[in-house]
C-alpha atoms as a PDB file:
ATOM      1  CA  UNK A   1      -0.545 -12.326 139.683  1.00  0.00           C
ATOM      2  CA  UNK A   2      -1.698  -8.520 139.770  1.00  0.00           C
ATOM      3  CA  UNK A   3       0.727  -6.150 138.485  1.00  0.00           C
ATOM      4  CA  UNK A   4       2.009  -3.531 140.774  1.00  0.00           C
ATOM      5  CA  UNK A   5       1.044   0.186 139.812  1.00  0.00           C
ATOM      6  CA  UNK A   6       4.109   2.268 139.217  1.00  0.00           C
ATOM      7  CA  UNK A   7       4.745   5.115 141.403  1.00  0.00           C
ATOM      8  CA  UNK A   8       4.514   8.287 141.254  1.00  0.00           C
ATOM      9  CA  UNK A   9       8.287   9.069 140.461  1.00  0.00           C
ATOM     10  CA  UNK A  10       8.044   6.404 137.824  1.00  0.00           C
ATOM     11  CA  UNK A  11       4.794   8.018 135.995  1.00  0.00           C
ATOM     12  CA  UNK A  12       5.676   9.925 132.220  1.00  0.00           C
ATOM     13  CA  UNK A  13       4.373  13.583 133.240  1.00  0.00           C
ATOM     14  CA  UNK A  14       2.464  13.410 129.902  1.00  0.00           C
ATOM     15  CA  UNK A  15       0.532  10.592 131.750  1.00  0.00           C
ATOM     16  CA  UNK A  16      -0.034  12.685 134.530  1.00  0.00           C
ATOM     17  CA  UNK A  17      -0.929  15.668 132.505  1.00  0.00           C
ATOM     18  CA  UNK A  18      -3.083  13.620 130.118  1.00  0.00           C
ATOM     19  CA  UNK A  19      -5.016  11.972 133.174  1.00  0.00           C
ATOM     20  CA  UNK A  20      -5.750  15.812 135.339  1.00  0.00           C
ATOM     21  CA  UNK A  21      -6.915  17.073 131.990  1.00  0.00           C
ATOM     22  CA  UNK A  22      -9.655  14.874 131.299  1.00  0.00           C
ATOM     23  CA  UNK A  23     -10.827  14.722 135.344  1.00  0.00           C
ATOM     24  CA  UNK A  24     -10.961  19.019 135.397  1.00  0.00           C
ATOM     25  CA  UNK A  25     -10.408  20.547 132.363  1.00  0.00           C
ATOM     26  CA  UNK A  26     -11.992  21.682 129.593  1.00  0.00           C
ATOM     27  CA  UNK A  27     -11.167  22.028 125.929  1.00  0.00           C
ATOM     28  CA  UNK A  28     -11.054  25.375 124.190  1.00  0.00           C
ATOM     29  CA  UNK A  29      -9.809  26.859 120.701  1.00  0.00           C
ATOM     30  CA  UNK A  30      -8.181  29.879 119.965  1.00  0.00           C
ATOM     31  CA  UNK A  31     -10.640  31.556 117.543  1.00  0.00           C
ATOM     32  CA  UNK A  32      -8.866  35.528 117.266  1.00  0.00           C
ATOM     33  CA  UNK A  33      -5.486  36.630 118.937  1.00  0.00           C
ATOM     34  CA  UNK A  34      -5.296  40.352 118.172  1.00  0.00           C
ATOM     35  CA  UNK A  35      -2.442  42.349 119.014  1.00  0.00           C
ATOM     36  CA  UNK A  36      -3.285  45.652 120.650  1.00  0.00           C
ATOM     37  CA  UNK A  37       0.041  47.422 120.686  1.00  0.00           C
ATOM     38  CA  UNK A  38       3.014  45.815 121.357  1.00  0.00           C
ATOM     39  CA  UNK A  39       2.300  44.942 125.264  1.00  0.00           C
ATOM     40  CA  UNK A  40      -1.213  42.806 125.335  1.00  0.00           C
ATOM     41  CA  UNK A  41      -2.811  39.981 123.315  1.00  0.00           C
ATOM     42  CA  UNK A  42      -6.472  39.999 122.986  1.00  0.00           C
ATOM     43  CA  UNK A  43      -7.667  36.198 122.805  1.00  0.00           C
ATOM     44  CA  UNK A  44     -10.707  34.869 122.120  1.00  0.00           C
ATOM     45  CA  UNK A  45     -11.833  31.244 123.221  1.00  0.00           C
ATOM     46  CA  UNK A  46     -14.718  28.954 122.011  1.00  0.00           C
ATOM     47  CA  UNK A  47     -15.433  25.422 122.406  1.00  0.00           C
ATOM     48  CA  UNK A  48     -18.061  23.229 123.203  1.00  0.00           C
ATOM     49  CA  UNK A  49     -16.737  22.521 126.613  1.00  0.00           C
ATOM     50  CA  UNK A  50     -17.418  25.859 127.722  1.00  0.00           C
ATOM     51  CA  UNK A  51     -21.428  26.002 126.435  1.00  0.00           C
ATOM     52  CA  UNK A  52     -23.901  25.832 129.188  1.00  0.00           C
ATOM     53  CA  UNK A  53     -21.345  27.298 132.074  1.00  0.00           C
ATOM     54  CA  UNK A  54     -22.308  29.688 134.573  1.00  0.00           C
ATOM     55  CA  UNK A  55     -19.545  32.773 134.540  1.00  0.00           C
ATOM     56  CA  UNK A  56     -20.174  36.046 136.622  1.00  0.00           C
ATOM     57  CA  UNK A  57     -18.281  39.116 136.442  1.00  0.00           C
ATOM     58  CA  UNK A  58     -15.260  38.977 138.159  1.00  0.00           C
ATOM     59  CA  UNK A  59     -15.210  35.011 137.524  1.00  0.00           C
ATOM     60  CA  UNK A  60     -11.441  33.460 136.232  1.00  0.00           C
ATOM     61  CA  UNK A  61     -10.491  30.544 134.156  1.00  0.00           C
ATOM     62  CA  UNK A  62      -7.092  28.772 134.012  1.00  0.00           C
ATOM     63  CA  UNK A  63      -5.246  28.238 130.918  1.00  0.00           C
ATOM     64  CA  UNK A  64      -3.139  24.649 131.326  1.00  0.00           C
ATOM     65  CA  UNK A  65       0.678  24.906 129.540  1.00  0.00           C
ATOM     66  CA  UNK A  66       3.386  22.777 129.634  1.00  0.00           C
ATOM     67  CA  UNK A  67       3.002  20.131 132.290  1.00  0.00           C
ATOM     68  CA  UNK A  68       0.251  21.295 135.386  1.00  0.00           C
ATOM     69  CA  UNK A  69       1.603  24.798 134.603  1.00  0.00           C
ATOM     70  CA  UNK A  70      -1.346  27.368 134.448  1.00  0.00           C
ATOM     71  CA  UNK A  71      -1.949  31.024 134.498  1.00  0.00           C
ATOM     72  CA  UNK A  72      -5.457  32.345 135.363  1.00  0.00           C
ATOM     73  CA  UNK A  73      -7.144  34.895 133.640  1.00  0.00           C
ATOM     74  CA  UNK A  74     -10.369  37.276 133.868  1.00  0.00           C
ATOM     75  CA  UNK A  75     -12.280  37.093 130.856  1.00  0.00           C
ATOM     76  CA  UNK A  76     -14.088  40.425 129.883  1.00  0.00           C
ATOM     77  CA  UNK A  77     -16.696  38.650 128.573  1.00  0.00           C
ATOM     78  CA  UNK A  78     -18.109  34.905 129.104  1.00  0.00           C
ATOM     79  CA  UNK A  79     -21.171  33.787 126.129  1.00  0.00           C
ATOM     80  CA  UNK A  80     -22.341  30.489 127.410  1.00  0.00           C
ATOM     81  CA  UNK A  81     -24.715  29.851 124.549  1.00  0.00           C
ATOM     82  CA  UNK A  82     -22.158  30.174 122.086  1.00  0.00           C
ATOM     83  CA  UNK A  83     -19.131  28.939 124.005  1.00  0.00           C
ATOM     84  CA  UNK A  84     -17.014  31.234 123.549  1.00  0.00           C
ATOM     85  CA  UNK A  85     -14.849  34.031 126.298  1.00  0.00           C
ATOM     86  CA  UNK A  86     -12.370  36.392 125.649  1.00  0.00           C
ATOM     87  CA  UNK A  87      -9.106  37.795 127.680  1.00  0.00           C
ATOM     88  CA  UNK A  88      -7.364  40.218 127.627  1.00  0.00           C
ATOM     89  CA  UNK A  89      -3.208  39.013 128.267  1.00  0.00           C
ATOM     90  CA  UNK A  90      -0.242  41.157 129.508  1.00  0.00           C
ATOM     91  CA  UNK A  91       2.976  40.519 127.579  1.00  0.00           C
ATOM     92  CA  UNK A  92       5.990  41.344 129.504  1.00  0.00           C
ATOM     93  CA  UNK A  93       9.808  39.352 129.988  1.00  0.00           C
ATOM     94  CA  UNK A  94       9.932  35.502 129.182  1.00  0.00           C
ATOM     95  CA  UNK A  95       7.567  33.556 130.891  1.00  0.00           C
ATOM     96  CA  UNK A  96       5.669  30.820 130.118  1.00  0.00           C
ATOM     97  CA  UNK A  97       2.558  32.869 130.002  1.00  0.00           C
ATOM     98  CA  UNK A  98       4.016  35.974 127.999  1.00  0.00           C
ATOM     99  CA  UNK A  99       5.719  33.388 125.632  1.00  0.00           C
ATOM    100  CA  UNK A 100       2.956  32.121 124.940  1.00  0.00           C
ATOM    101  CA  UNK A 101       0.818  35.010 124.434  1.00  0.00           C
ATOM    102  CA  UNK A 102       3.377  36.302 121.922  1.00  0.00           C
ATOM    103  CA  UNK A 103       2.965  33.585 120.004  1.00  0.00           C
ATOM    104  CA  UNK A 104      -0.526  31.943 120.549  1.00  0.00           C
ATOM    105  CA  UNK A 105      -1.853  31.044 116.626  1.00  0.00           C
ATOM    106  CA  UNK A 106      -5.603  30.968 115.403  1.00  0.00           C
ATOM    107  CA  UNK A 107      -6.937  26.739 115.873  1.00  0.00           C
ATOM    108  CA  UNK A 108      -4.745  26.484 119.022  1.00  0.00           C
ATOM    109  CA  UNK A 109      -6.317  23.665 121.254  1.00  0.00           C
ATOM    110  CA  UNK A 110      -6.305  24.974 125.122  1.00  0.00           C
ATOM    111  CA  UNK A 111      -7.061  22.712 128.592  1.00  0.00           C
ATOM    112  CA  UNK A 112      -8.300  25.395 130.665  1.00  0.00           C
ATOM    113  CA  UNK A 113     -10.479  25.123 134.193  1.00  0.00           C
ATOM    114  CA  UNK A 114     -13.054  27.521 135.346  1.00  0.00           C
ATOM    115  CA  UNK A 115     -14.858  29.363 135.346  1.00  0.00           C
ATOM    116  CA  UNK A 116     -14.532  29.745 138.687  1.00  0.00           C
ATOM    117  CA  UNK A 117     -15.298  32.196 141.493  1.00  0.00           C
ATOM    118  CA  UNK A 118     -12.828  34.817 142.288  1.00  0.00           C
ATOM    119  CA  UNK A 119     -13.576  38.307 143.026  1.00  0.00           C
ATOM    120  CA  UNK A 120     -17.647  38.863 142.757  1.00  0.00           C
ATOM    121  CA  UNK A 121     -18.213  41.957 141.175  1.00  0.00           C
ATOM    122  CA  UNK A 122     -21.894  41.795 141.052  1.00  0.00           C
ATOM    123  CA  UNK A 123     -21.394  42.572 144.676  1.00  0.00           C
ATOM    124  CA  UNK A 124     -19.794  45.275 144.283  1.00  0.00           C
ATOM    125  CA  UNK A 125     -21.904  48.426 145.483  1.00  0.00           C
ATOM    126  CA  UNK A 126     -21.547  52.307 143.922  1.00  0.00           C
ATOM    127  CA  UNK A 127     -19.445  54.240 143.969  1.00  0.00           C
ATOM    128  CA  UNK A 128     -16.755  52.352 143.542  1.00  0.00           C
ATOM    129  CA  UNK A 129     -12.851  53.022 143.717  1.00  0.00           C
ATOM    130  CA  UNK A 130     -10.990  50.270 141.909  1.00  0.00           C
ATOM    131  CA  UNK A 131      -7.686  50.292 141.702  1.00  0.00           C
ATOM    132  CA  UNK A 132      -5.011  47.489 139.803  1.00  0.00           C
ATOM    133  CA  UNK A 133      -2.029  47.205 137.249  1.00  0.00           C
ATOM    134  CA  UNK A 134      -1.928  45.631 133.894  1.00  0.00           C
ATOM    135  CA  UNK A 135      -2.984  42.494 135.042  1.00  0.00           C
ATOM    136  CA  UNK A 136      -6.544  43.809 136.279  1.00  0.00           C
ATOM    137  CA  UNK A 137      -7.673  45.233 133.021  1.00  0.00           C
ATOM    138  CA  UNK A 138      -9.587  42.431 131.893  1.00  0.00           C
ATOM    139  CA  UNK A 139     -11.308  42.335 135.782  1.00  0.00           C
ATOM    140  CA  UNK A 140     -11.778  46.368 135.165  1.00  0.00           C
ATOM    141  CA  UNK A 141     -13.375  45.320 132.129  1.00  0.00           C
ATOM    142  CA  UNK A 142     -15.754  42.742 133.294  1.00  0.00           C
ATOM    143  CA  UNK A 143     -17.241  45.665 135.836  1.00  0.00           C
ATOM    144  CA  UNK A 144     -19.217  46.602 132.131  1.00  0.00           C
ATOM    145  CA  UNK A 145     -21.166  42.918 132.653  1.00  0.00           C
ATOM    146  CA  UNK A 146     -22.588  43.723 136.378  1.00  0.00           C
ATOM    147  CA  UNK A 147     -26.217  44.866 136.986  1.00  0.00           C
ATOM    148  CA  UNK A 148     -24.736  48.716 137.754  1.00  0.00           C
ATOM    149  CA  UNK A 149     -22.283  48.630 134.864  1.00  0.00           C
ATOM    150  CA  UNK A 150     -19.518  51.256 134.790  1.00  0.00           C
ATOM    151  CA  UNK A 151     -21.688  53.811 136.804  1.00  0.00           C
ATOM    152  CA  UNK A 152     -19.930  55.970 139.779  1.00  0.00           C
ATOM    153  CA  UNK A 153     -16.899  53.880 138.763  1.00  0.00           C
ATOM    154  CA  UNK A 154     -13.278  55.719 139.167  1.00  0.00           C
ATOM    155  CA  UNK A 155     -10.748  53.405 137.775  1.00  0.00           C
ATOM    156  CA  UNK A 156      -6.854  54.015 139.098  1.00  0.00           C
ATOM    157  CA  UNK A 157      -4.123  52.272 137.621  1.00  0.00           C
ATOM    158  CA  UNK A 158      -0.500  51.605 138.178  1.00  0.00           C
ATOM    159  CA  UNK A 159       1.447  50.946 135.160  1.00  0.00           C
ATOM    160  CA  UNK A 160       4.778  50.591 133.294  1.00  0.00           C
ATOM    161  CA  UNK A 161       3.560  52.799 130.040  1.00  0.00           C
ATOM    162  CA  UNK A 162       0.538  54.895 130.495  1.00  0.00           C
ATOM    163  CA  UNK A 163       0.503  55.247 126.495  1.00  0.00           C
ATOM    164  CA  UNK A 164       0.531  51.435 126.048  1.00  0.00           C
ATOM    165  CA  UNK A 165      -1.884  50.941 128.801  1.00  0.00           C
ATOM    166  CA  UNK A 166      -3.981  53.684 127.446  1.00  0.00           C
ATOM    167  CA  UNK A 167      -4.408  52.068 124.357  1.00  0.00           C
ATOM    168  CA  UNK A 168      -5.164  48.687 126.003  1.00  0.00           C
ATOM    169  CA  UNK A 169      -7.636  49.975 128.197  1.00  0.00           C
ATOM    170  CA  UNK A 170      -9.634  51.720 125.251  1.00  0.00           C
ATOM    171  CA  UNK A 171      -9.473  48.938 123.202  1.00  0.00           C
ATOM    172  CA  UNK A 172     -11.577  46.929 126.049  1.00  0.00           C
ATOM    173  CA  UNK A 173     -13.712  49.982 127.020  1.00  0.00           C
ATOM    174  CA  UNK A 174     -12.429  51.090 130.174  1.00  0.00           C
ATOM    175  CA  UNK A 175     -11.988  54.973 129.117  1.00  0.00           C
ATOM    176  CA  UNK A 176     -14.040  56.746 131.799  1.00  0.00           C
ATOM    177  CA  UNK A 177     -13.026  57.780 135.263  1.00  0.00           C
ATOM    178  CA  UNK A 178      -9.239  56.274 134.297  1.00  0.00           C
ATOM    179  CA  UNK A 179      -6.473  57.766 135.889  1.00  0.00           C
ATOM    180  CA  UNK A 180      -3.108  55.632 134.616  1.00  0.00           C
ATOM    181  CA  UNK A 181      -0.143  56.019 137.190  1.00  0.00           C
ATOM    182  CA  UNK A 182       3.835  55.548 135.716  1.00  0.00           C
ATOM    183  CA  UNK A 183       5.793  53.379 138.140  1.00  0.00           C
ATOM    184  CA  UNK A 184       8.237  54.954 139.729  1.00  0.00           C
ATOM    185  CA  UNK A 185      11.758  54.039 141.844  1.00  0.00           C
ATOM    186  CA  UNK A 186      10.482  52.665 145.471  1.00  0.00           C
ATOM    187  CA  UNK A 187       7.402  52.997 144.951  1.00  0.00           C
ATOM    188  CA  UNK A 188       6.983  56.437 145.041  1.00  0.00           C
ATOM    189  CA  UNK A 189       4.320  56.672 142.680  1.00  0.00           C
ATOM    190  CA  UNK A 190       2.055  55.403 145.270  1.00  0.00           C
ATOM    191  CA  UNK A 191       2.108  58.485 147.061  1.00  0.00           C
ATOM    192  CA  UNK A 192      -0.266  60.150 144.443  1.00  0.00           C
ATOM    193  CA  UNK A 193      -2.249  56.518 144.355  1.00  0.00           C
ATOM    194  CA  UNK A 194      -2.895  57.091 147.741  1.00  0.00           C
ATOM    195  CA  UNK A 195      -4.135  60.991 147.696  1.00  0.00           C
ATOM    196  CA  UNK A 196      -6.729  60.682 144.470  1.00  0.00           C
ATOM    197  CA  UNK A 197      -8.221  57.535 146.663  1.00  0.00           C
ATOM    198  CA  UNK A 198      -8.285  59.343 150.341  1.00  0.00           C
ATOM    199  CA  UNK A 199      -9.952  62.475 148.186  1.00  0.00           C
ATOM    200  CA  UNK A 200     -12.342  60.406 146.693  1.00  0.00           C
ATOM    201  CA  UNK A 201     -13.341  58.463 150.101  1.00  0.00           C
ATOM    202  CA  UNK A 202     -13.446  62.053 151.812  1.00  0.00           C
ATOM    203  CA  UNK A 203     -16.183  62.866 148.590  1.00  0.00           C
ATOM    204  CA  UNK A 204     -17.738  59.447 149.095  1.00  0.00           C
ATOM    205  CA  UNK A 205     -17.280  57.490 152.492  1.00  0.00           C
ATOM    206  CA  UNK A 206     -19.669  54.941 151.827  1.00  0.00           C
ATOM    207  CA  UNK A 207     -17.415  54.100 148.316  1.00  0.00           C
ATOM    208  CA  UNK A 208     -16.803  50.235 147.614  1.00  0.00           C
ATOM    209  CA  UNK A 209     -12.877  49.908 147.165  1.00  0.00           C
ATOM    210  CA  UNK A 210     -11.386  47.133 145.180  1.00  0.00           C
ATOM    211  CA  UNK A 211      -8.104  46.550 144.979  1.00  0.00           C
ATOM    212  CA  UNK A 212      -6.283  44.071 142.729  1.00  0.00           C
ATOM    213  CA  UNK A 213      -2.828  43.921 141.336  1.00  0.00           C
ATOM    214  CA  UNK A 214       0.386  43.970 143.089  1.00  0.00           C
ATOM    215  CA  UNK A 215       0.519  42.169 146.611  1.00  0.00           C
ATOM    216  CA  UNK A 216       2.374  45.171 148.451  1.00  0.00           C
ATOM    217  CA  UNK A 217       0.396  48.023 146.854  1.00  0.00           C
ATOM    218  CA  UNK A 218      -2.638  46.709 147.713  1.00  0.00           C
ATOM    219  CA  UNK A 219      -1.395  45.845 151.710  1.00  0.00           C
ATOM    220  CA  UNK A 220      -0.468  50.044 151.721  1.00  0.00           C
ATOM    221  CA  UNK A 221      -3.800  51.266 150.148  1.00  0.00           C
ATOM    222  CA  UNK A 222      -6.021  48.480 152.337  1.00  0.00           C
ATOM    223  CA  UNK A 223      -4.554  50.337 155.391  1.00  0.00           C
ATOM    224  CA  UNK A 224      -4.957  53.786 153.931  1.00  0.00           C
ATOM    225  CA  UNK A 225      -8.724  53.244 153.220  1.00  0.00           C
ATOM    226  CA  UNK A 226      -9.239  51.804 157.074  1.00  0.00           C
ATOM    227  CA  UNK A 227      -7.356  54.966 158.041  1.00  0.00           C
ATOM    228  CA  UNK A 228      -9.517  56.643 156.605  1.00  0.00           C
ATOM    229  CA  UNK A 229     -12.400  54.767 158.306  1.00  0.00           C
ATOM    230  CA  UNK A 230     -13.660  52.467 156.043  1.00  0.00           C
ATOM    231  CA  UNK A 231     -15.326  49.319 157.174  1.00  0.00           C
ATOM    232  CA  UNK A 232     -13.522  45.435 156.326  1.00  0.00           C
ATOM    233  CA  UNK A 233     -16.592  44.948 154.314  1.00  0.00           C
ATOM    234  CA  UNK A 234     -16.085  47.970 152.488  1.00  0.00           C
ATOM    235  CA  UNK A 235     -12.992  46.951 150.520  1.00  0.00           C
ATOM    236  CA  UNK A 236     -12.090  43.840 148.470  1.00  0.00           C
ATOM    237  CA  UNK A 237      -8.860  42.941 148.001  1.00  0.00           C
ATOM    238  CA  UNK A 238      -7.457  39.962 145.301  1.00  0.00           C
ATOM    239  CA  UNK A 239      -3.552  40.159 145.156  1.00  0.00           C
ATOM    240  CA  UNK A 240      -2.749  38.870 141.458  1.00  0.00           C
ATOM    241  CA  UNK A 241       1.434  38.717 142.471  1.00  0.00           C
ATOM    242  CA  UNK A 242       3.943  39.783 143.990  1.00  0.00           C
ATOM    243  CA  UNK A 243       7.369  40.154 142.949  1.00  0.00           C
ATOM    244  CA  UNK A 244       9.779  37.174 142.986  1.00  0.00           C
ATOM    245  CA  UNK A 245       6.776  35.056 143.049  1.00  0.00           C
ATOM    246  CA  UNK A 246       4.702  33.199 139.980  1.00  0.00           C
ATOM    247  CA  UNK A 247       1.301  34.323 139.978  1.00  0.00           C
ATOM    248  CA  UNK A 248      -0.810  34.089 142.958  1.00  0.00           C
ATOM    249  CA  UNK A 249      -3.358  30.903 141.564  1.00  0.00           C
ATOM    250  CA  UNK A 250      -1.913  31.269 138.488  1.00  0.00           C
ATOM    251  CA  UNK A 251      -2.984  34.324 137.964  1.00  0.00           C
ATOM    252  CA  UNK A 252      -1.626  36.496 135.270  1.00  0.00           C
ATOM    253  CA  UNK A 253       2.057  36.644 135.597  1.00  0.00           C
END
């Protein structure tokens, strides 16, 4: 007489867990977690999992945590010969990711997936107007690993602390062209967002925006640059959240 297969409901999670990891995942260590100020983690990965995998600029990965949980991140760099990526995390209130960054230890063993396509740089033409948060320094950072580099690139962040940020962002080299914006009440900060990027599309129409970050600030400058007459194919957006909600894919929050 065959046994019958238990259902779903009736399945440990650590069974379920165990079984997606070793279908999609791949195994990584934590090799370096430096602090750079108090506000971001800079990890670095390597494992043999990750040799031989083709990464491009702009590429994510997802880092498994308790359960299915996972928050996706863009590594500034991806060495496939030596297995090994690094990322550069955003510590901010309690959750699972920022926890963890806070208190990730050297010989950690990750399950991460990826990488996998997200927001192709490489296709990104010059000049370019990108603008993001906290969570897009590591994709400003992979810009360095495209054919064109960080040429005719004007960088345009919105931010809790520009001094924290600042630091951050010159730790990963992403010092040129960066103009960091403090958050303000209703959004008002965007206001100034919006002029530096309509004054650099009126010195540059045929500019490649990319915007990434914050769901709602992107929606505003997306319609500012069409405004402005910029073609759909012109401007790239990749919302990484939104508040109220986890991550979009994961990603970062």
């Amino acid at each position: 007489m065959l046994s019958s297969m238990p259902s779903p409901s009736t399945v440990p999670s650590g069974v379920v867990e165990s079984v997606f990891h070793r279908l999609v995942s791949r195994r990584a260590t934590v090799r370096e977690v430096e602090s750079v100020g108090d506000a971001f983690r800079l990890v670095t990965l390597i494992g043999e999992d990750l040799e031989d995998r083709r990464w491009m600029p702009g590429d994510m990965i997802q880092i498994g945590f308790a359960g299915l949980a996972g928050r996706a991140y863009t590594p500034l760099s991806f060495d496939p010969r030596t297995g090994t990526t690094a990322f550069l995390g955003y510590v901010h209130g309690h959750g699972i990711a920022s926890s963890w960054l806070a208190s990730a230890t050297l010989g950690e063993q990750l399950f991460l997936v990826g990488p996998r396509s997200a927001l192709d740089l490489d296709a990104a033409n010059r000049p370019m107007f990108f603008f993001g948060d906290e969570t897009s320094f590591g994709t400003a950072a992979a810009i360095r690993a495209t054919p064109e580099g960080m040429r005719e690139v004007a960088f345009s962040f919105e931010v809790d602390s520009a001094e924290a940020s600042r630091i951050a962002l010159e730790r990963i080299g992403v010092t040129n062209g960066v103009t960091l914006t403090p958050r303000e009440p209703q959004d008002a900060h965007l206001d100034r967002i919006e002029s530096d990027l309509m004054r650099a599309l009126r010195a540059a129409p045929q500019a490649r925006c990319v915007f990434t970050g914050k769901a709602s600030s992107i929606q505003r400058l997306y319609k500012a640059a069409r405004r402005a007459g910029l073609s759909a194919k012109q401007v790239t957006n990749v919302a990484y959240w939104s508040p109220g909600r986890k991550g979009f894919s994961g990603v970062q929050r």
